[in-house]
N, C-alpha and C. Protein backbone atom coordinates (compact mmCIF):
# COMPACT_ATOMS: atom_id res chain seq x y z
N UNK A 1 -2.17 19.29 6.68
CA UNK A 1 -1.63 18.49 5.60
C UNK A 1 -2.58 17.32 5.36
N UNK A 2 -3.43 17.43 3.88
CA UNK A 2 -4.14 16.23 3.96
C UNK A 2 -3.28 14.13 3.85
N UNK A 3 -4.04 13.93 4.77
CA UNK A 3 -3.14 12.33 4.71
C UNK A 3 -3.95 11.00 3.60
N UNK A 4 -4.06 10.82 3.14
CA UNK A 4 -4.17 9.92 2.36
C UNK A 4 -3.95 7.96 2.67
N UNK A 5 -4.68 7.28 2.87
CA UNK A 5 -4.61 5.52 3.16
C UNK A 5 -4.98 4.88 1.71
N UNK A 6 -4.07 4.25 1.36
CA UNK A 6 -4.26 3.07 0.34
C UNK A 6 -4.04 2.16 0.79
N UNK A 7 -5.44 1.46 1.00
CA UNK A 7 -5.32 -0.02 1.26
C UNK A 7 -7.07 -0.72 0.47
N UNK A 8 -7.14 -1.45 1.03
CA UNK A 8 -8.29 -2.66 0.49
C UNK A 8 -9.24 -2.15 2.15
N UNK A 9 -10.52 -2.13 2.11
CA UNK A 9 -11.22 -1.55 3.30
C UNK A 9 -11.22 -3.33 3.90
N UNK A 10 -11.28 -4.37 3.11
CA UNK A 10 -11.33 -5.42 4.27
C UNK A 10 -10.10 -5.63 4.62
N UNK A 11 -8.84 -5.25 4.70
CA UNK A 11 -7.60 -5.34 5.36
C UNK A 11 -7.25 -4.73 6.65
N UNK A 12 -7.59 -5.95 7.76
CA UNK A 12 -7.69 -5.51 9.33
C UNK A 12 -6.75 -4.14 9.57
N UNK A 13 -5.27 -4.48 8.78
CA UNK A 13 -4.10 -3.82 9.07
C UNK A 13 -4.86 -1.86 8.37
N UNK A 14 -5.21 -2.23 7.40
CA UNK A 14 -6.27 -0.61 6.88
C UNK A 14 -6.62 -0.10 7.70
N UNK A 15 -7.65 -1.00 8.28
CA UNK A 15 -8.96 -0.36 9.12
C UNK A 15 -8.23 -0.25 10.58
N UNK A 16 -7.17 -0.76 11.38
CA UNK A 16 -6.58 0.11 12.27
C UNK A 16 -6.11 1.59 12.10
N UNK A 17 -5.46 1.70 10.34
CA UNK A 17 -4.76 2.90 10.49
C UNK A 17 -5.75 3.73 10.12
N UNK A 18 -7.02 3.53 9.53
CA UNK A 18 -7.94 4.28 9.06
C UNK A 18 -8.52 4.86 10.32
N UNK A 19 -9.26 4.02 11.92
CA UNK A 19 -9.28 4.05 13.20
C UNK A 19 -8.56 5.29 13.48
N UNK A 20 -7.00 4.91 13.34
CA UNK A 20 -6.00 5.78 14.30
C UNK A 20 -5.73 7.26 13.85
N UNK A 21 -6.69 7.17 11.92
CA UNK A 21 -5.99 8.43 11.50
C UNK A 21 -7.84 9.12 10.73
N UNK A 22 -8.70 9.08 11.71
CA UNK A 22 -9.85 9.60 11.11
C UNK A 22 -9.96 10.88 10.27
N UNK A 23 -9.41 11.31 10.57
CA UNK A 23 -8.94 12.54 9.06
C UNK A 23 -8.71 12.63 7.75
N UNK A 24 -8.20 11.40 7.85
CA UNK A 24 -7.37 10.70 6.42
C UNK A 24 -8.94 10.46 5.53
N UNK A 25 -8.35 10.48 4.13
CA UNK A 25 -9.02 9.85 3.55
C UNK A 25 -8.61 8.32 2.95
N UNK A 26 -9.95 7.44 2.77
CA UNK A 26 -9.12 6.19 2.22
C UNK A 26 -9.77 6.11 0.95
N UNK A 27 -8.33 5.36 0.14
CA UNK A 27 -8.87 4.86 -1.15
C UNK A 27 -8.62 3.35 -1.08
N UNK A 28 -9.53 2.72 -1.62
CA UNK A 28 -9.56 1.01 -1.84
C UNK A 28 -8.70 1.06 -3.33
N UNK A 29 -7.57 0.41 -2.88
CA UNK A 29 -7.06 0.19 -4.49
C UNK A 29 -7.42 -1.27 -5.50
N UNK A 30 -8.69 -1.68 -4.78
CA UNK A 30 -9.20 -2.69 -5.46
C UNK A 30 -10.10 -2.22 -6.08
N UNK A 31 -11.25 -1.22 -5.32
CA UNK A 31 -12.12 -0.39 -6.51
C UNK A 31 -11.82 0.41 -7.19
N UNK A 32 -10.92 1.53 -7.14
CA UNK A 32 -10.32 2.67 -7.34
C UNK A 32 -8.53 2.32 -7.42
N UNK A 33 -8.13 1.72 -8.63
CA UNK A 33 -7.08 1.07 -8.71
C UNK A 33 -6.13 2.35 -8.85
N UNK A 34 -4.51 1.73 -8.05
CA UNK A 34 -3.69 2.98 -9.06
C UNK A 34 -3.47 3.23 -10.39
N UNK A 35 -2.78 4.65 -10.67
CA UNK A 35 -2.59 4.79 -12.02
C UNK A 35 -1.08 4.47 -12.34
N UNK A 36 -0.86 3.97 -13.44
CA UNK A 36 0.38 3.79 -13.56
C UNK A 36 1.23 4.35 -13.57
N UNK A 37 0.90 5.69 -13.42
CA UNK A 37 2.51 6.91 -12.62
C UNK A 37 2.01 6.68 -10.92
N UNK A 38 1.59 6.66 -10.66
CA UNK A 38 0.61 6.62 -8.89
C UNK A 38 1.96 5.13 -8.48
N UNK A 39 1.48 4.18 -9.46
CA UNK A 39 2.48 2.58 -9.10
C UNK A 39 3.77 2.65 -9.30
N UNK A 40 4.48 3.58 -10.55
CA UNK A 40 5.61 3.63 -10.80
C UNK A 40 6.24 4.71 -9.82
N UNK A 41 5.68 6.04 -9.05
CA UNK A 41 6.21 6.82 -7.65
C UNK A 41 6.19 5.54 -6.73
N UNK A 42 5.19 4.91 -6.48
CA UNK A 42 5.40 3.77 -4.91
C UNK A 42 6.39 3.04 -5.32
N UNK A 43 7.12 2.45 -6.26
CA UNK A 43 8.03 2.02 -6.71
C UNK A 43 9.50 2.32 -6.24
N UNK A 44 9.23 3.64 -7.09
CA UNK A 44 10.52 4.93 -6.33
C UNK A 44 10.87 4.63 -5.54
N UNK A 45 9.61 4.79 -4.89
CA UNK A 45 9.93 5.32 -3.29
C UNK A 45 10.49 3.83 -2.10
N UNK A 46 9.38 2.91 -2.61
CA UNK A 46 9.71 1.93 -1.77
C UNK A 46 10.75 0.61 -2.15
N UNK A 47 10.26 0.76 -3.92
CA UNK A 47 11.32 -0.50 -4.12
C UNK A 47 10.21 -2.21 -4.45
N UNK A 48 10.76 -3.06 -4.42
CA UNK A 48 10.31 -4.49 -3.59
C UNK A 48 9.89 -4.52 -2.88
N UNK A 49 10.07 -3.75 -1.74
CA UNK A 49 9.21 -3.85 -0.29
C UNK A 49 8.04 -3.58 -0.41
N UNK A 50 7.29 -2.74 -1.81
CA UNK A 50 5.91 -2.81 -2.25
C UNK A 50 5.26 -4.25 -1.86
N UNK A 51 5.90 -5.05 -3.07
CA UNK A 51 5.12 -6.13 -2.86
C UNK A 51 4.96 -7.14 -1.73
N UNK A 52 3.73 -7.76 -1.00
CA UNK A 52 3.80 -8.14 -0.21
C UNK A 52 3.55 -9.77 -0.17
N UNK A 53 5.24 -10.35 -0.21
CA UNK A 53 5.26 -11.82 -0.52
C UNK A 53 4.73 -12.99 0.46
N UNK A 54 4.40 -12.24 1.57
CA UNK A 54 3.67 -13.01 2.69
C UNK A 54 2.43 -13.37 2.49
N UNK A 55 2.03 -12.28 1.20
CA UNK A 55 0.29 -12.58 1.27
C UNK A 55 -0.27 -13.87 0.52
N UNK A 56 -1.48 -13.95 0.28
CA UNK A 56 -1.87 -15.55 0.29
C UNK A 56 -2.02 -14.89 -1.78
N UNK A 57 -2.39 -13.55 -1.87
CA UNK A 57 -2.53 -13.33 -3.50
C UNK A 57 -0.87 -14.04 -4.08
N UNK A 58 0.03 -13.98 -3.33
CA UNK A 58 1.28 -14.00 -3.96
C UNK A 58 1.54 -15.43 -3.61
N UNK A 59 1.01 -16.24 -2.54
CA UNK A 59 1.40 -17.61 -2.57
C UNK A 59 0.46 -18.31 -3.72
N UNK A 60 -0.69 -17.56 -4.11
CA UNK A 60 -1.60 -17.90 -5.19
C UNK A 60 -1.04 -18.26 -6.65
N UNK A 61 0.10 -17.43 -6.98
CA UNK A 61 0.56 -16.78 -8.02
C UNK A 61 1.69 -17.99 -8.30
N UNK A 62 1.17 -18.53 -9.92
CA UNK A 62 2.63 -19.39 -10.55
C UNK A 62 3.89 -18.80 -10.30
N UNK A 63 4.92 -19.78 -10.38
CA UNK A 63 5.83 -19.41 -10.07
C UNK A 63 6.46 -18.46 -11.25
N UNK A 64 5.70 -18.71 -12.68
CA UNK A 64 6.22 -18.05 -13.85
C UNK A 64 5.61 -16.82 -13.47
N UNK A 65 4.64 -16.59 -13.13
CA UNK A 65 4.16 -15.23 -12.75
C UNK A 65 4.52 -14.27 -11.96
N UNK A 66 5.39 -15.00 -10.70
CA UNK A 66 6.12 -13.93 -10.03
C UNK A 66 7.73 -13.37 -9.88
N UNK A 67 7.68 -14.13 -11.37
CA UNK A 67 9.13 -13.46 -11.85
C UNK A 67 8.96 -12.29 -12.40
N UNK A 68 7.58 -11.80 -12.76
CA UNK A 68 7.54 -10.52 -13.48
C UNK A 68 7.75 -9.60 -12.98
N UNK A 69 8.00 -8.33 -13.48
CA UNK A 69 8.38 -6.63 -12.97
C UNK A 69 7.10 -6.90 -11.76
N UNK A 70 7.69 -5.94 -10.83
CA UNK A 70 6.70 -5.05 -10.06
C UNK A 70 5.72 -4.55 -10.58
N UNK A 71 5.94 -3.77 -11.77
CA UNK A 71 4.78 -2.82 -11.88
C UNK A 71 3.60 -3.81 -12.62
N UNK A 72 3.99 -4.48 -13.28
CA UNK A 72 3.14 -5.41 -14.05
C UNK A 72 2.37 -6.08 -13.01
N UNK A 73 3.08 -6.94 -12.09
CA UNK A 73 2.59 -7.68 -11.11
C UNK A 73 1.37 -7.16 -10.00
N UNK A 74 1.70 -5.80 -9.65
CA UNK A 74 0.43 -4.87 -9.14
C UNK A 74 -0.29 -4.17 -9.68
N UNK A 75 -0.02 -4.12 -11.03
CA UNK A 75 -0.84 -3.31 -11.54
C UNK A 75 -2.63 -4.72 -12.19
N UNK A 76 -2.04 -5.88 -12.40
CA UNK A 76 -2.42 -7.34 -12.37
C UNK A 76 -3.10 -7.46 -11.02
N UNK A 77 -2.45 -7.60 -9.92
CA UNK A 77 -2.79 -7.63 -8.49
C UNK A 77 -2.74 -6.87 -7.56
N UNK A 78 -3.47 -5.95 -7.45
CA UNK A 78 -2.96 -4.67 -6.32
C UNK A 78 -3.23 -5.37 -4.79
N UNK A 79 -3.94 -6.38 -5.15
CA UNK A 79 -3.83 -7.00 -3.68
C UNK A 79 -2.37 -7.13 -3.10
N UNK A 80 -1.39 -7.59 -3.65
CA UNK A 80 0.22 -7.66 -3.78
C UNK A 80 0.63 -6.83 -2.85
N UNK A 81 -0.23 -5.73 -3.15
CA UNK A 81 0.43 -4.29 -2.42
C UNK A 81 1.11 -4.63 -0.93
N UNK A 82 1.83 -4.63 -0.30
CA UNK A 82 1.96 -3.83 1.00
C UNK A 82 1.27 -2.90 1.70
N UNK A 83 0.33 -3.14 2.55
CA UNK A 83 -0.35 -2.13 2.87
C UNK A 83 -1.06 -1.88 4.41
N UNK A 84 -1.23 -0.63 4.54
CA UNK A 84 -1.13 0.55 3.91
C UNK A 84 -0.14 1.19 3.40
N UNK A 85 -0.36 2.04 2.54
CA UNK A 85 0.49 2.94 2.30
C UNK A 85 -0.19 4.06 2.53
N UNK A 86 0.25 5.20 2.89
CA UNK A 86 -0.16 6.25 3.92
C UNK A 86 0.60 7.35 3.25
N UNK A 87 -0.21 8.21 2.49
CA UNK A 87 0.73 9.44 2.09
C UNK A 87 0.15 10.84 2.97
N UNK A 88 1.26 11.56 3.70
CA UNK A 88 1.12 12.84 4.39
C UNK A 88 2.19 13.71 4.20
N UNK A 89 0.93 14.53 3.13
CA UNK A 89 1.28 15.51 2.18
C UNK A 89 2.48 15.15 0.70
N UNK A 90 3.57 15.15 0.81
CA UNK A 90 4.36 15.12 0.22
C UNK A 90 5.62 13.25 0.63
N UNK A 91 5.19 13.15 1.62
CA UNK A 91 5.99 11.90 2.23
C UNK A 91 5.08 10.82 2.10
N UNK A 92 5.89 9.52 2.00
CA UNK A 92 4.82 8.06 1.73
C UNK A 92 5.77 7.39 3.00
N UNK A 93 4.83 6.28 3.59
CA UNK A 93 4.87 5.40 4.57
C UNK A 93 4.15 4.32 4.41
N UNK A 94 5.43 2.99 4.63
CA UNK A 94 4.14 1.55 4.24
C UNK A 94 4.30 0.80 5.37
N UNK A 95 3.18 0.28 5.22
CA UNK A 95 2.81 -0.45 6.53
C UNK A 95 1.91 0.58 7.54
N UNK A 96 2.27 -0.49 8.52
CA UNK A 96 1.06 0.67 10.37
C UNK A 96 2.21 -0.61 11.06
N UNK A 97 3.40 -0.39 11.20
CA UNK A 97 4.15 -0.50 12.27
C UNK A 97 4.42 0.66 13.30
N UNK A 98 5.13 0.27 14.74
CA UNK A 98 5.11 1.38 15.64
C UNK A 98 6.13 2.72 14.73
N UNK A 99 6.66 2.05 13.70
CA UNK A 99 7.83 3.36 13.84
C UNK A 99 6.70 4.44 12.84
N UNK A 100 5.89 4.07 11.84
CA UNK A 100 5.18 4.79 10.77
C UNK A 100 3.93 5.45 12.11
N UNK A 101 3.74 4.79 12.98
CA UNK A 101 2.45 4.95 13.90
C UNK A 101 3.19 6.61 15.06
N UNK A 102 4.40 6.10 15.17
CA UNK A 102 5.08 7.39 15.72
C UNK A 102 5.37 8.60 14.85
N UNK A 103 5.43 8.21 13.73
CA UNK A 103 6.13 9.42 12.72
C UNK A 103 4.53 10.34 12.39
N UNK A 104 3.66 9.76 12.17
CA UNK A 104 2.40 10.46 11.95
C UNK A 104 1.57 10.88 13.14
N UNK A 105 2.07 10.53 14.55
CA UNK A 105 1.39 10.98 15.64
C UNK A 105 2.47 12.19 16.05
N UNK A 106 3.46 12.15 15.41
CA UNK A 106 4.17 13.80 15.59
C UNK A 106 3.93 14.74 14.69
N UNK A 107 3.35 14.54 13.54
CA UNK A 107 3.26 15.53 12.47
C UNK A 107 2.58 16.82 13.21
């Protein structure tokens, strides 16, 4: 099953799961941005928990600015993202916490 990493290659949290999952391929969604059905499925799937309000892009961001939709807001900043997001095969996973780090070391 091919696995798939979306993240930014300078994002420490990437380059562990990229490390742990050398098979995978990665895409930088800063060079190689999503498409706007690609942003509106991570949506689906994850919700809010996409965006990642801890990060310094989102403490960057007016406050009028982060009232906007999701999709607008990453599609503007994919830095925003939550990441990784990790697709294997047909299933998506965000983050490289232990529980996503267990679910892909059983596949």
């Amino acid at each position: 099953m091919p696995i798939t990493i979306y993240g930014i290659k300078t994002c420490d949290t990437c380059r562990k799961a990229a490390k742990a999952l050398p098979e995978a391929s990665f895409r930088d969604i800063r060079t190689n941005p999503l498409t706007e059905t690609e942003l509106a499925n991570l949506l689906l799937e994850f919700g809010d928990a996409l965006i990642n309000r801890a990060s310094t892009t989102w403490r960057g961001l007016p406050e009028e600015t982060r009232g906007q939709e999701a999709q607008t807001l990453l599609a503007a900043h994919p830095t925003l993202m939550k990441r990784p997001v990790i697709q294997a095969g047909a299933k998506f996973y965000l983050g490289w916490k232990a529980d996503v780090q267990s679910a892909l070391a059983a596949r």
